[in-house]
N, C-alpha and C. Protein backbone atom coordinates (compact mmCIF):
# COMPACT_ATOMS: atom_id res chain seq x y z
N UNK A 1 22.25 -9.99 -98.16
CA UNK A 1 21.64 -8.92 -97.39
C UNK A 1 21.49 -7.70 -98.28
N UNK A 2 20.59 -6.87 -98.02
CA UNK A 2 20.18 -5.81 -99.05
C UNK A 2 20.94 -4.61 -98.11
N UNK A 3 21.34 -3.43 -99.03
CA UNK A 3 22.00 -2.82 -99.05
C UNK A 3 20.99 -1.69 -97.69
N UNK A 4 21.64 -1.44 -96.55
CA UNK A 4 20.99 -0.23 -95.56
C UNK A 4 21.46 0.83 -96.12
N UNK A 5 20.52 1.54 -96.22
CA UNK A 5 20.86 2.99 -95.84
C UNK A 5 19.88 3.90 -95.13
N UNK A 6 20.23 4.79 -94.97
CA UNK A 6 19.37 6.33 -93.70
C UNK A 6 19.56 7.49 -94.53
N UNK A 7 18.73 8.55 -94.75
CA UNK A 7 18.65 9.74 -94.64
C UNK A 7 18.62 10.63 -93.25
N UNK A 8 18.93 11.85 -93.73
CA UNK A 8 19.03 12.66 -92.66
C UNK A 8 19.98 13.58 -92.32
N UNK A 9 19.84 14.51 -91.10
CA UNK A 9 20.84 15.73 -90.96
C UNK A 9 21.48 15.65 -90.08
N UNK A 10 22.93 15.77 -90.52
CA UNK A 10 24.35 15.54 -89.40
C UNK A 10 24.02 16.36 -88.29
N UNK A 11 23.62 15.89 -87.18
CA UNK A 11 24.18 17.30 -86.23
C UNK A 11 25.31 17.15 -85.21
N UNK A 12 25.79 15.69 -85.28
CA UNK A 12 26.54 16.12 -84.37
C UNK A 12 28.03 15.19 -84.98
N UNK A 13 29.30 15.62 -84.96
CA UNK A 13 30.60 15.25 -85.49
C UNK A 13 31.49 14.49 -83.87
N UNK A 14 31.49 13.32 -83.80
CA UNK A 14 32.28 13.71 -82.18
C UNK A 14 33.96 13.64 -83.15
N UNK A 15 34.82 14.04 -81.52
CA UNK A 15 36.13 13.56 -81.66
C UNK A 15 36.66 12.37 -81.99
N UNK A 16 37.66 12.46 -82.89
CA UNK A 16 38.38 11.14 -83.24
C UNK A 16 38.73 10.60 -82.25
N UNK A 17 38.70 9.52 -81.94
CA UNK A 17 38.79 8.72 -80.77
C UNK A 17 40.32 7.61 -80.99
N UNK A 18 41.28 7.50 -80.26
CA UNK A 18 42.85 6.58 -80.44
C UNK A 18 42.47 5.08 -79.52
N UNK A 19 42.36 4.13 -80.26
CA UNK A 19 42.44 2.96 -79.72
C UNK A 19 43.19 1.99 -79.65
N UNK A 20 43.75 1.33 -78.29
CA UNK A 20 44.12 0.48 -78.46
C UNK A 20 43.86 -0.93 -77.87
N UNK A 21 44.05 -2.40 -78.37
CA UNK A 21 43.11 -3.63 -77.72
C UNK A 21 44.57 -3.90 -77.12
N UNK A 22 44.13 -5.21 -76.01
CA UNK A 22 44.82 -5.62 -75.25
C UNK A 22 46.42 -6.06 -75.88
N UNK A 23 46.37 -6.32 -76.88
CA UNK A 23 47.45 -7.11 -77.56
C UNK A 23 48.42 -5.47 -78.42
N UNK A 24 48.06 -4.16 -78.42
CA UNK A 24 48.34 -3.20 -78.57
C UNK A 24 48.53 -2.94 -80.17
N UNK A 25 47.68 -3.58 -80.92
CA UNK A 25 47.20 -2.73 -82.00
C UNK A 25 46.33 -1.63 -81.35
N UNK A 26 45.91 -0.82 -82.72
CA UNK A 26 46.09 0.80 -82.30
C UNK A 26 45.26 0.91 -83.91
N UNK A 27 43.92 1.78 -83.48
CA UNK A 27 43.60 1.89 -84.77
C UNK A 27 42.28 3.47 -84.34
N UNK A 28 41.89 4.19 -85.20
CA UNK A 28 40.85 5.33 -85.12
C UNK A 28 39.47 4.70 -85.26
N UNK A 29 38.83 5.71 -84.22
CA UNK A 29 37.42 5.47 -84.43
C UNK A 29 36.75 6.81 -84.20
N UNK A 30 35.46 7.45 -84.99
CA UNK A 30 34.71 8.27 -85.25
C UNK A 30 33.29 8.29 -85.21
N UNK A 31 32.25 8.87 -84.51
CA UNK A 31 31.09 8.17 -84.19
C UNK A 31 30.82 10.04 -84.74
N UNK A 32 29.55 9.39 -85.02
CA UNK A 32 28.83 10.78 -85.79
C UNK A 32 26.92 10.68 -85.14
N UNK A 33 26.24 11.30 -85.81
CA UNK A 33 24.72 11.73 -85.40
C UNK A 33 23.67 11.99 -86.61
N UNK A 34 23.01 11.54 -87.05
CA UNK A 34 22.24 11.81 -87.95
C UNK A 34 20.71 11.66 -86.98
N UNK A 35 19.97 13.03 -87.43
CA UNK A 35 18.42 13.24 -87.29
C UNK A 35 17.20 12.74 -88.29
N UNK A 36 16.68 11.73 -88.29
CA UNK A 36 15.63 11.01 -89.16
C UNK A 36 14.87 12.04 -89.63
N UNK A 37 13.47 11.52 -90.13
CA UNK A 37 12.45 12.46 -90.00
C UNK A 37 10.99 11.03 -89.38
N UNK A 38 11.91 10.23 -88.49
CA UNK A 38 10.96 9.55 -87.79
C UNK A 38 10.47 9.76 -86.56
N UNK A 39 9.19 9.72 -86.52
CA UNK A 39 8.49 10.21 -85.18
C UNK A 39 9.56 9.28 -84.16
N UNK A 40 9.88 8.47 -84.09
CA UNK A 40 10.00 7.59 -82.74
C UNK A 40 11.48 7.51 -82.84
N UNK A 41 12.24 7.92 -81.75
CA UNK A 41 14.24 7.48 -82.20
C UNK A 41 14.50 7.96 -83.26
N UNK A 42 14.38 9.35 -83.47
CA UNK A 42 15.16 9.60 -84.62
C UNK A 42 16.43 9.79 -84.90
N UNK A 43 17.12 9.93 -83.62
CA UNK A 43 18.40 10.04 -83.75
C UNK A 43 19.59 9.15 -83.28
N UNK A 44 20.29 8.90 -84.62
CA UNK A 44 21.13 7.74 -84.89
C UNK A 44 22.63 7.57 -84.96
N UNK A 45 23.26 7.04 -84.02
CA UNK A 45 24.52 7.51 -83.81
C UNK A 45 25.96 5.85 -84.98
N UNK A 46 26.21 6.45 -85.88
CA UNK A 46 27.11 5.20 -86.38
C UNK A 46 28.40 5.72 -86.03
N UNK A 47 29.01 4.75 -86.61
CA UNK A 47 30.84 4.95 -85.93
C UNK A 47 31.61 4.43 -87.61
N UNK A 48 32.68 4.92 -87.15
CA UNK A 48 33.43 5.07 -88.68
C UNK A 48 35.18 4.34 -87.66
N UNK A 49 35.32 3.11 -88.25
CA UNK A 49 36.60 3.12 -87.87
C UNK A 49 37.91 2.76 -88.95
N UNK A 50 38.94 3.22 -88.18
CA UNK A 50 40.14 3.31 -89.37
C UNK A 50 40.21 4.58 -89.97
N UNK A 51 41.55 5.10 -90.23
CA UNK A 51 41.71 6.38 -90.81
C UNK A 51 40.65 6.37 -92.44
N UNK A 52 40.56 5.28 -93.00
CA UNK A 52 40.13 5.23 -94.31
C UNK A 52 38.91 5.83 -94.08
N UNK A 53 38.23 5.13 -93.19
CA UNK A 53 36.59 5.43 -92.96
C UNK A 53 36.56 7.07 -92.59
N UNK A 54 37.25 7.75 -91.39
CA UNK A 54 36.99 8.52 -90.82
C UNK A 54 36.86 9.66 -92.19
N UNK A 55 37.87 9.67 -92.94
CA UNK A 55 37.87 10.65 -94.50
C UNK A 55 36.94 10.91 -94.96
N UNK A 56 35.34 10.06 -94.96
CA UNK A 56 34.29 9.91 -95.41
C UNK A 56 33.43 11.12 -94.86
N UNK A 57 33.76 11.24 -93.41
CA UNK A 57 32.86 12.43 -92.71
C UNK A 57 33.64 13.72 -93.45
N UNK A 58 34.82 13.40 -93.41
CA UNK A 58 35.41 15.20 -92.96
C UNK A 58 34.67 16.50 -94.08
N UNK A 59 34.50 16.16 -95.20
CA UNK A 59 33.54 16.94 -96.16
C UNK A 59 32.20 17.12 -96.10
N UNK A 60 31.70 16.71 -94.60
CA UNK A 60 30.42 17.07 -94.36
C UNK A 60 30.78 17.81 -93.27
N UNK A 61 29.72 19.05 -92.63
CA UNK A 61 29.15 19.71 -91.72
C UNK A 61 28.44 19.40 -90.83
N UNK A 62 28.02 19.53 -89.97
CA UNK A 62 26.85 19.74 -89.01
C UNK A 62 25.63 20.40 -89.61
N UNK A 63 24.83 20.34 -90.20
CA UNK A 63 23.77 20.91 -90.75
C UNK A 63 23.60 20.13 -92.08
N UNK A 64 24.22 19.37 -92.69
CA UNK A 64 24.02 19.04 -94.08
C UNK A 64 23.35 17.42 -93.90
N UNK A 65 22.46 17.84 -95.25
CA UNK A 65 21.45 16.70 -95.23
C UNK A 65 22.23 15.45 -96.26
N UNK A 66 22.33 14.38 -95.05
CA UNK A 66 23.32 13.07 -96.10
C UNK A 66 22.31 11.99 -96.29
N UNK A 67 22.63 11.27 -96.45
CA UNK A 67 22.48 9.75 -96.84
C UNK A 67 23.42 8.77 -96.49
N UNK A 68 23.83 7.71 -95.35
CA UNK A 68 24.19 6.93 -94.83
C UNK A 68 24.25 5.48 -95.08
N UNK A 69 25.44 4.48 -95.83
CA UNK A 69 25.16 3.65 -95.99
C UNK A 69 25.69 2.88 -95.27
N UNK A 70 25.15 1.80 -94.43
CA UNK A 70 26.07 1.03 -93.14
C UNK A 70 25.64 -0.14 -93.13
N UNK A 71 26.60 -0.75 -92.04
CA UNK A 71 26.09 -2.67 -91.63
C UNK A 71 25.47 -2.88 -90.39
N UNK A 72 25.30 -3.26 -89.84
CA UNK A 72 24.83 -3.57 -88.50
C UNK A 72 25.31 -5.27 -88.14
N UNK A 73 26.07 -4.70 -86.67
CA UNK A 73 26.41 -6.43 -86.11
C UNK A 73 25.77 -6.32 -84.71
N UNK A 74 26.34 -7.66 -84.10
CA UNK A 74 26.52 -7.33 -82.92
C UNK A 74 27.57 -8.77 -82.27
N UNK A 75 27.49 -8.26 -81.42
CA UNK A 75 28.52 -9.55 -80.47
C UNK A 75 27.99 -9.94 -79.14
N UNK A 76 28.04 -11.03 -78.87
CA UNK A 76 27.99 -11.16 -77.11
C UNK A 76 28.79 -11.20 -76.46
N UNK A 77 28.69 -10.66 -75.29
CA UNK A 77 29.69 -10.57 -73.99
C UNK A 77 28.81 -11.14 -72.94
N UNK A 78 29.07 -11.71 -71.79
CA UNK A 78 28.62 -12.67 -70.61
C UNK A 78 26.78 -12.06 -70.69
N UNK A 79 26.35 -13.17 -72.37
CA UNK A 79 25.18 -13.10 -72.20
C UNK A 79 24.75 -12.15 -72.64
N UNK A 80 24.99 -10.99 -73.05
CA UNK A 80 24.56 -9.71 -73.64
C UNK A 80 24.68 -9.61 -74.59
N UNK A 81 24.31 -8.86 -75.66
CA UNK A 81 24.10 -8.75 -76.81
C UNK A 81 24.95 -7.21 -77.08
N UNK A 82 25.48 -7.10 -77.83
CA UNK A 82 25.99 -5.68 -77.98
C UNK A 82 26.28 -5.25 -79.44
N UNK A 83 25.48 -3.89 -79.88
CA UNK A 83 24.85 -3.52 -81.31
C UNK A 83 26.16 -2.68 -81.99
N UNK A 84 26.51 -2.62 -83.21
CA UNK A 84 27.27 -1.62 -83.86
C UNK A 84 26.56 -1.29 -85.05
N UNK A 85 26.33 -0.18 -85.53
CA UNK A 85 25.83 0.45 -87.08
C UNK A 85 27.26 1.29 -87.58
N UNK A 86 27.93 0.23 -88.32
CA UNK A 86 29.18 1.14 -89.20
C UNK A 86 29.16 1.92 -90.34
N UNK A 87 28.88 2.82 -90.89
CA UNK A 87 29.35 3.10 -91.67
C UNK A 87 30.40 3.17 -92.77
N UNK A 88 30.11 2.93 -94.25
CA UNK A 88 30.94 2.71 -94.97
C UNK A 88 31.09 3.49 -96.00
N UNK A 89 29.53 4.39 -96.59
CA UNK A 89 30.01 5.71 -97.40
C UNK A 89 28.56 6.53 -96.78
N UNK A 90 29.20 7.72 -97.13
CA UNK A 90 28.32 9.21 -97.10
C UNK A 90 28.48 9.90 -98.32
N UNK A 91 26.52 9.91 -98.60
CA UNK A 91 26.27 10.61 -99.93
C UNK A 91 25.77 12.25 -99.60
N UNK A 92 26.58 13.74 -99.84
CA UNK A 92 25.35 14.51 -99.89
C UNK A 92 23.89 14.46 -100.40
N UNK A 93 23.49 15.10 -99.93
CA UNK A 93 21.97 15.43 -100.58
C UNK A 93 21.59 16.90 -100.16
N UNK A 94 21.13 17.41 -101.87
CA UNK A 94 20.88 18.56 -102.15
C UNK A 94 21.22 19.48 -100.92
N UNK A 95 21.90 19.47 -100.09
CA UNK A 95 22.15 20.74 -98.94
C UNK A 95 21.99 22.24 -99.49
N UNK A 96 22.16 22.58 -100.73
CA UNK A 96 22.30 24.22 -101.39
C UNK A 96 20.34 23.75 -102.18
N UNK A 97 19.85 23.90 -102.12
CA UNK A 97 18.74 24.15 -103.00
C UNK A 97 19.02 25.43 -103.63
N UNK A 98 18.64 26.46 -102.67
CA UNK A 98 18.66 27.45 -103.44
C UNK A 98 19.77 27.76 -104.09
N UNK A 99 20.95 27.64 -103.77
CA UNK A 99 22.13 27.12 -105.31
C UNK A 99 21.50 26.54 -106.37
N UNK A 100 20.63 25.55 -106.15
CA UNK A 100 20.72 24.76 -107.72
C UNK A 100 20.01 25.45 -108.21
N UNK A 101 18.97 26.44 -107.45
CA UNK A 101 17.64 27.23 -108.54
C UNK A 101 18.26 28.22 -108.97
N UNK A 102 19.65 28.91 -108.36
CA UNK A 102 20.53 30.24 -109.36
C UNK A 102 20.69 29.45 -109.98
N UNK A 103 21.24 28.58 -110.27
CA UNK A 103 22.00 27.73 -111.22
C UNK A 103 21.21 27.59 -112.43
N UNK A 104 19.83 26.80 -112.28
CA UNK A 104 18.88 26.76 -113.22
C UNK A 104 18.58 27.84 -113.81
N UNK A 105 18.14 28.65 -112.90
CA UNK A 105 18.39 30.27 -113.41
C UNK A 105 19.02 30.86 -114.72
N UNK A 106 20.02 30.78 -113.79
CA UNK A 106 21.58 30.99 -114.67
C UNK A 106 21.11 30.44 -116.12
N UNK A 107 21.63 28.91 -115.95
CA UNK A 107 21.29 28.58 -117.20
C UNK A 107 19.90 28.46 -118.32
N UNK A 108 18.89 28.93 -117.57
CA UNK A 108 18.06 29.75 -118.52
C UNK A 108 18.58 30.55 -119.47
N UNK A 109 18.95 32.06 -118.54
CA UNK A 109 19.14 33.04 -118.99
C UNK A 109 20.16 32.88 -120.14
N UNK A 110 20.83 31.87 -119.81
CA UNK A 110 22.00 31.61 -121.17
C UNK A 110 21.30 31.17 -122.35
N UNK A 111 20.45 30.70 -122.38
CA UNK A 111 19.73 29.69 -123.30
C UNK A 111 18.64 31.13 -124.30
N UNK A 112 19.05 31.79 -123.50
CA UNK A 112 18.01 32.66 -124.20
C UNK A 112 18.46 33.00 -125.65
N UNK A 113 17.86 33.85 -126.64
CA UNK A 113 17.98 34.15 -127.73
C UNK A 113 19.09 35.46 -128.25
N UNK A 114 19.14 36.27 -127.21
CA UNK A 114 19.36 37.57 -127.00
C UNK A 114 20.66 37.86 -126.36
């Protein structure tokens, strides 16, 4: 299978969520929001579970433009089909522009002669 990924802007972080299954393991889950730039459904909700995964969000914001790389399953229950999109890493993308153009800036001005 070829590698998914999504672009797009976090807007929404939910609460860590405490789970436990019938047999009483106990494990975290984290569902997040990314905005496409597709006309139709642009907005895409994955889930992050396990403390390992959840670490992945916490250095992003609500406003910052990522890159999303995930799996997609699903399972049946009496006949139904039921979808998951997990997440497994989050890349920034350029969120400061105008940072990187001081920056370039910057290092012009160093480069100079003078």
């Amino acid at each position: 299978m070829n590698t998914l990924s999504l672009q797009g802007i976090l807007i929404k972080k939910n609460s860590i969520e405490n789970i436990e299954n019938k047999e009483g393991k106990k494990w975290k889950k984290q569902t997040f929001v990314i905005q496409t730039n597709s006309e139709y459904n642009n907005q895409i909700c994955f889930q992050l579970f396990g403390e390992e995964k959840i670490t992945i969000l916490e250095s992003h914001k609500e406003g910052d433009k990522i890159e999303v790389f995930f799996n997609i399953s699903s399972k049946e229950y009496n006949n139904r089909y039921y979808h998951n999109i997990d997440a497994w890493r989050i890349n920034p993308i350029n969120n400061n522009e105008k940072e990187d153009q001081l920056n370039d800036l910057n290092t012009q001005n160093n480069n100079l002669p003078f």
